[in-house]
Protein backbone atom coordinates (compact mmCIF):
# COMPACT_ATOMS: atom_id res chain seq x y z
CA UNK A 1 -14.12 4.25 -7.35
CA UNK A 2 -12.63 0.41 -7.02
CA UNK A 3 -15.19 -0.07 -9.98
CA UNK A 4 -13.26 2.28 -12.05
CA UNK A 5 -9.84 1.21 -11.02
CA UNK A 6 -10.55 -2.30 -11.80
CA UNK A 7 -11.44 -1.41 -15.53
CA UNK A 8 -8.38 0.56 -15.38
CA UNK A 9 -6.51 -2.57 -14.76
CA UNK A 10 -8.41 -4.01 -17.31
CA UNK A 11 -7.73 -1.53 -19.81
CA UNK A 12 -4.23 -1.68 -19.13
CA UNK A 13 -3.89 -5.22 -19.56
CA UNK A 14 -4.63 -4.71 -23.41
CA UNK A 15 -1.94 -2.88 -23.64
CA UNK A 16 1.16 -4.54 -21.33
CA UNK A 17 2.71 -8.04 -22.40
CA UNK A 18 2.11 -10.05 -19.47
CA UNK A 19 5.99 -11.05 -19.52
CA UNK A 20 6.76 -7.73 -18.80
CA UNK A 21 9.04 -7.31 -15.79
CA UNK A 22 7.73 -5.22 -12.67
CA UNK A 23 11.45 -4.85 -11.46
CA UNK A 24 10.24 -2.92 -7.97
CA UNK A 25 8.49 -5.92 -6.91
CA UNK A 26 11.42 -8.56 -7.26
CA UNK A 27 10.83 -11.39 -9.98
CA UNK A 28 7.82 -10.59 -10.84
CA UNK A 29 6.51 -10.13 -14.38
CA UNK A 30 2.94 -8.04 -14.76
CA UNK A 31 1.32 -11.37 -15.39
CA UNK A 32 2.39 -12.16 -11.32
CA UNK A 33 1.43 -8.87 -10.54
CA UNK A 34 -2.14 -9.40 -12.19
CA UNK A 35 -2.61 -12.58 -10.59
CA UNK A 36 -1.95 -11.49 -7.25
CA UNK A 37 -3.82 -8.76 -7.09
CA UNK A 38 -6.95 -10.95 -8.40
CA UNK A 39 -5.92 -13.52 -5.60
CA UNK A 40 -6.15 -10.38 -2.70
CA UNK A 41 -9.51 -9.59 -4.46
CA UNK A 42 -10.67 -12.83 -3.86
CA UNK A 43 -9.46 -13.50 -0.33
CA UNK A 44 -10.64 -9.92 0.45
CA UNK A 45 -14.33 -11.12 -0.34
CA UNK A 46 -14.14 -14.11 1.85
CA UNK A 47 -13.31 -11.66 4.81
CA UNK A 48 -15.22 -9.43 4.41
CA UNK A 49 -18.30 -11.79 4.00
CA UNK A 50 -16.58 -13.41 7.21
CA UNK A 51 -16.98 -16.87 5.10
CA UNK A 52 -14.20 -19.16 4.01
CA UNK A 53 -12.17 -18.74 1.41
CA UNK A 54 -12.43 -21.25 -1.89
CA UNK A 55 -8.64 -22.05 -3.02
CA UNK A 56 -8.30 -20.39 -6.67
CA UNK A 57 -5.29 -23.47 -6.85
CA UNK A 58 -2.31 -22.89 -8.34
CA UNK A 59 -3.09 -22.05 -11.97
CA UNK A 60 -2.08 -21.67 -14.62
CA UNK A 61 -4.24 -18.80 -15.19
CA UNK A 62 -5.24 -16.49 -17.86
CA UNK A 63 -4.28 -13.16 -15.69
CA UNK A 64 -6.91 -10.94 -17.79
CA UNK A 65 -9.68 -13.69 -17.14
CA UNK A 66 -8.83 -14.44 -13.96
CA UNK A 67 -8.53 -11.03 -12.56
CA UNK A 68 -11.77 -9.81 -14.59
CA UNK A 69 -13.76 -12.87 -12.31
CA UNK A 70 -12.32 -11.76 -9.05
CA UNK A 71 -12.78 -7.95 -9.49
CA UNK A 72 -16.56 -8.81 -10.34
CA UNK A 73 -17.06 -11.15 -7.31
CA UNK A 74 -15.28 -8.34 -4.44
CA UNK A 75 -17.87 -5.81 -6.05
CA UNK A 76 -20.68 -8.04 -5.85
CA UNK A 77 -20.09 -8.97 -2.31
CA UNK A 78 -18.79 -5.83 -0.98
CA UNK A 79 -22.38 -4.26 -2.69
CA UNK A 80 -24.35 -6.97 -1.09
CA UNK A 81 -22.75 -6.13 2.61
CA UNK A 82 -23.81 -3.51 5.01
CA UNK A 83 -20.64 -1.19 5.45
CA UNK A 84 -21.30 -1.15 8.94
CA UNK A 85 -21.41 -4.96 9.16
CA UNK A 86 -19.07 -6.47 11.20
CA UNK A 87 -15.63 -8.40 8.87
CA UNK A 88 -12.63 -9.83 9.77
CA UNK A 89 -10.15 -7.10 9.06
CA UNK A 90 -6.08 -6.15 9.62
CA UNK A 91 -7.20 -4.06 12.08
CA UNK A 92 -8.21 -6.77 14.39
CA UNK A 93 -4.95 -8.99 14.09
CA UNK A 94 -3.21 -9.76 16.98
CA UNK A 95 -5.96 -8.00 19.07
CA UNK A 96 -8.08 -9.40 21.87
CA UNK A 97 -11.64 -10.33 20.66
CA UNK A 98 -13.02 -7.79 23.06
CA UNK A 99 -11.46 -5.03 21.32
CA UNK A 100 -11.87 -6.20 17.99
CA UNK A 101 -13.56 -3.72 15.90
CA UNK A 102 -13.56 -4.27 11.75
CA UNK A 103 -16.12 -3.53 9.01
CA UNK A 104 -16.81 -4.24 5.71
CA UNK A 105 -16.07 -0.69 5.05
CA UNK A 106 -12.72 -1.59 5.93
CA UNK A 107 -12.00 -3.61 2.89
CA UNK A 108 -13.79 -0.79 0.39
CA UNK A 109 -10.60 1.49 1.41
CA UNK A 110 -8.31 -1.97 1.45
CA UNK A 111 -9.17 -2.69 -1.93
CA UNK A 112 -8.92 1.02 -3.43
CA UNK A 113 -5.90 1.62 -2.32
CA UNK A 114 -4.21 -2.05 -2.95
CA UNK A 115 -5.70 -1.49 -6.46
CA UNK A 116 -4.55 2.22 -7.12
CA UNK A 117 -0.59 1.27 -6.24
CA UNK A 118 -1.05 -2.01 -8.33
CA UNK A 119 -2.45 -0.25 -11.35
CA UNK A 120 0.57 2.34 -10.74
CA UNK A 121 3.19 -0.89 -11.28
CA UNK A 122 1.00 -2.07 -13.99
CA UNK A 123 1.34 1.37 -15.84
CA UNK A 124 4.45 2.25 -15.22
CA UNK A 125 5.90 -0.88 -15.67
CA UNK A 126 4.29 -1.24 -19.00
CA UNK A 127 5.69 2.51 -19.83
CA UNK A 128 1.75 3.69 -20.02
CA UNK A 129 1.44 7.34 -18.24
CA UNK A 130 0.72 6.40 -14.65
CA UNK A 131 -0.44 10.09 -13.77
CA UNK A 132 -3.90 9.57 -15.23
CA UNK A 133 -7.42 8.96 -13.59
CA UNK A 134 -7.61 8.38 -10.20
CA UNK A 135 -3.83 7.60 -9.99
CA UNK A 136 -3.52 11.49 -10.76
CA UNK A 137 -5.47 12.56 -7.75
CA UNK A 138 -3.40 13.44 -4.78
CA UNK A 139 -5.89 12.78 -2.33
CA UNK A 140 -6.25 9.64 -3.32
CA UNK A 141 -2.35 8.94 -2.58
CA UNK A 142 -2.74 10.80 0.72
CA UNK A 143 -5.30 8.39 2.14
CA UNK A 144 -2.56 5.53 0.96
CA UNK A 145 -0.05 7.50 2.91
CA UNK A 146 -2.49 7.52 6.29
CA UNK A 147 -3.29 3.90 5.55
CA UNK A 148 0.00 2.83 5.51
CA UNK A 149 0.77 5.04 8.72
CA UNK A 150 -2.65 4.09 10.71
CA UNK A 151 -3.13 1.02 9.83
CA UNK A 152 -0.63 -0.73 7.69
CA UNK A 153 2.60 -0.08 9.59
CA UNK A 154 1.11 -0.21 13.47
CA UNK A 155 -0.31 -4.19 12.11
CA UNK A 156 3.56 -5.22 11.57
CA UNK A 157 4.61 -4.00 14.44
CA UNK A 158 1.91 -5.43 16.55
CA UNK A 159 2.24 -9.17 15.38
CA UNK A 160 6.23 -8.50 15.92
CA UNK A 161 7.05 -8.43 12.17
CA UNK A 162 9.17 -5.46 12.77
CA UNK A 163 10.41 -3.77 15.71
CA UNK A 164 8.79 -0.59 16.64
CA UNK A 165 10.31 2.50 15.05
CA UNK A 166 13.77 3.54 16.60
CA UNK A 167 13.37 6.86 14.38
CA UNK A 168 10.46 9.22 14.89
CA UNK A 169 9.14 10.09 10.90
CA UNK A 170 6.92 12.44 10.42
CA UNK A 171 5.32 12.46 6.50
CA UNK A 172 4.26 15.96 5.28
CA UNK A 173 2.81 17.36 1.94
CA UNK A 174 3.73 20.80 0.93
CA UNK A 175 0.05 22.11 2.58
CA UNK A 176 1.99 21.88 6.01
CA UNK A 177 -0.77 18.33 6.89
CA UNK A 178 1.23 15.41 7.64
CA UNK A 179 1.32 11.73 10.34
CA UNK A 180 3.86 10.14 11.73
CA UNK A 181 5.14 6.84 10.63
CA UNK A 182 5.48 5.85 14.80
CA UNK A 183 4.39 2.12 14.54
CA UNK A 184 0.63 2.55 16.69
CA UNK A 185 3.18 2.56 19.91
CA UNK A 186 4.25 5.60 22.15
CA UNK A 187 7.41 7.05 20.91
CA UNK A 188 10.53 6.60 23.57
CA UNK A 189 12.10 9.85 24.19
CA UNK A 190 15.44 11.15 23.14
CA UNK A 191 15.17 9.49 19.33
CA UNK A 192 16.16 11.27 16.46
CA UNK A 193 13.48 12.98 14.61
CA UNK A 194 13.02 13.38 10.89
CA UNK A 195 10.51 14.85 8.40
CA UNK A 196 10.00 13.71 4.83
CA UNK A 197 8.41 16.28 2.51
CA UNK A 198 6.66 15.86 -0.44
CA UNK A 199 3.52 15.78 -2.67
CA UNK A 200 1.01 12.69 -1.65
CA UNK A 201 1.73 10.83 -4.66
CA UNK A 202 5.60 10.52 -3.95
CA UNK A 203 5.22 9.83 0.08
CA UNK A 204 2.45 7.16 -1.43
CA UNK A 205 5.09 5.49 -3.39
CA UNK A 206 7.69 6.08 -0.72
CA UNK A 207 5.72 3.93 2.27
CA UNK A 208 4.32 1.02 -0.53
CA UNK A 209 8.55 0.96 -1.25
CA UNK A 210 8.07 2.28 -5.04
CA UNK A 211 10.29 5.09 -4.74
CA UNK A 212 14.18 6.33 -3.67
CA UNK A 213 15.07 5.38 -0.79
CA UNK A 214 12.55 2.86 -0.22
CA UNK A 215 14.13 1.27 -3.28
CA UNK A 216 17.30 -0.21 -1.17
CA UNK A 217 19.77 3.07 -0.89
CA UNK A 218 19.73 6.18 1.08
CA UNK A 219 18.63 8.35 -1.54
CA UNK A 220 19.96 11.13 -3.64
CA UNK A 221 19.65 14.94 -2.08
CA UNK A 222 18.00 17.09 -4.94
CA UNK A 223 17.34 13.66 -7.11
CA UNK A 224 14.55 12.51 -4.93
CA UNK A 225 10.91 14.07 -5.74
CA UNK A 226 10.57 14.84 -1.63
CA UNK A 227 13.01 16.58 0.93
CA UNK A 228 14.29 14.82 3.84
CA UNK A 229 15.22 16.97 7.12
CA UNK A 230 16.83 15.45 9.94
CA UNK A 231 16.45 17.11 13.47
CA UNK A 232 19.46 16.80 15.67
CA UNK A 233 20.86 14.79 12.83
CA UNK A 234 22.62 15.95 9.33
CA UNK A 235 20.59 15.23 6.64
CA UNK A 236 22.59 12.27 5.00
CA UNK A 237 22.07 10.67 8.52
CA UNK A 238 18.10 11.43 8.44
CA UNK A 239 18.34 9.54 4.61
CA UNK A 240 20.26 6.69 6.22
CA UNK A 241 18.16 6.32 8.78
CA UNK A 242 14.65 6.41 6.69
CA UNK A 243 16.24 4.18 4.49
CA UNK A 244 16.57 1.73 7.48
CA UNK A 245 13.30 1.98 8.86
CA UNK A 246 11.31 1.48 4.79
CA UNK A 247 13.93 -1.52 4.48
CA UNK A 248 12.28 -2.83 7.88
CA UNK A 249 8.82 -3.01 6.00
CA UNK A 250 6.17 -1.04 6.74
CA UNK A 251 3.91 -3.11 4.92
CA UNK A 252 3.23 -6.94 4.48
């Protein structure tokens, strides 16, 4: 599947001026966008190979080139490893050696899903239908969702990049399956509980700050693609308060 994402981004880089503005992701144009997501390629490689990484400097680059080179070398080493193989991964940051536990399987998922939200902002961004392929597969954007909540989010809050969650979020798709957003730490009693429903794409976008109220404001009640129910708290309180805890960061 990452081999078939990358040509995605490939094949969508034909069609998107580079200059194009990606206004979800601050000042970036897709041609930062492009580049960065080559750059994670490229760093991702080096971990997983647990070998040090060769600076790509600072450019400039030729994002199609550039990203078409660094695509080709995280397949080539990531087909070369044994899954099982032990990598430096997020999971292992700020955790004593002894418990350390990453893969190279790790960064197969890592790199899917960095690569399925990027090809999303490089779609949509460039006003190409980003509902196609593997970007229209809602299992896909459920495993985002559990990365985000099992790995993603617990990683910030265990090198102290956020505090750990003073709301207790539970993320559910219409099937009635859904995780809570709780930081990797037990939950102190008597905090206000919420549950955000919706399909896997939308809580995808939600967590990776792509959509509503992940975008800056508290959200819109029958505007937003997904419901938000508070628990011993009104609904435009249960908005305010997810709002607070995506504006936090629940990724890097």
């Amino acid at each position: 599947m990452l081999a078939d994402l990358q040509a995605d981004v490939l094949g969508a880089l034909v069609h998107v001026d580079p200059e194009t503005p990606v206004p979800w992701c601050g000042r970036w144009r897709v041609r930062h966008l492009v580049v960065h997501l080559a750059r994670v390629h490229h760093w991702a490689a080096a971990q997983a190979a647990r070998t040090r990484e060769v600076p790509l400097g600072r450019g400039p680059f030729d994002p199609t080139q550039l990203y078409a080179s660094c695509a080709a070398e995280l397949r080539e080493t990531l087909a070369a490893l044994d899954p099982d193989a032990r990598a430096a991964t997020l999971l292992d940051d700020g955790v004593p050696r002894e418990q350390q536990r990453g893969t190279v399987a790790f960064w197969h998922r890592r790199q899917k899903l960095e690569t399925l939200v990027h090809l999303w902002d490089l779609r949509t961004a460039g006003g190409l239908p980003s509902d196609v392929g593997h970007l229209g597969r809602e299992e896909q954007w459920w495993d985002v969702v559990l990365e985000v909540a099992e790995v993603m989010h617990p990683r910030q809050v265990r090198l102290a990049r956020v505090a750990a969650p003073p709301v207790l979020v539970t993320l559910r798709r219409p099937d009635g399956e859904g995780v809570a957003l709780d930081g990797g730490v037990p939950s102190a009693t008597g905090l206000p509980r919420l549950e955000v429903v919706g399909s896997a794409r939308e809580l995808g976008l939600l967590v990776w700050g792509r959509s509503g109220v992940a975008a800056g404001d508290a959200g819109t009640p029958g505007l937003d693609p997904y419901e938000v129910r508070g628990d011993g708290v009104d609904d435009a309180a249960a908005r305010s308060l997810l709002a607070d805890l995506l504006r936090a960061g629940l990724t890097p």
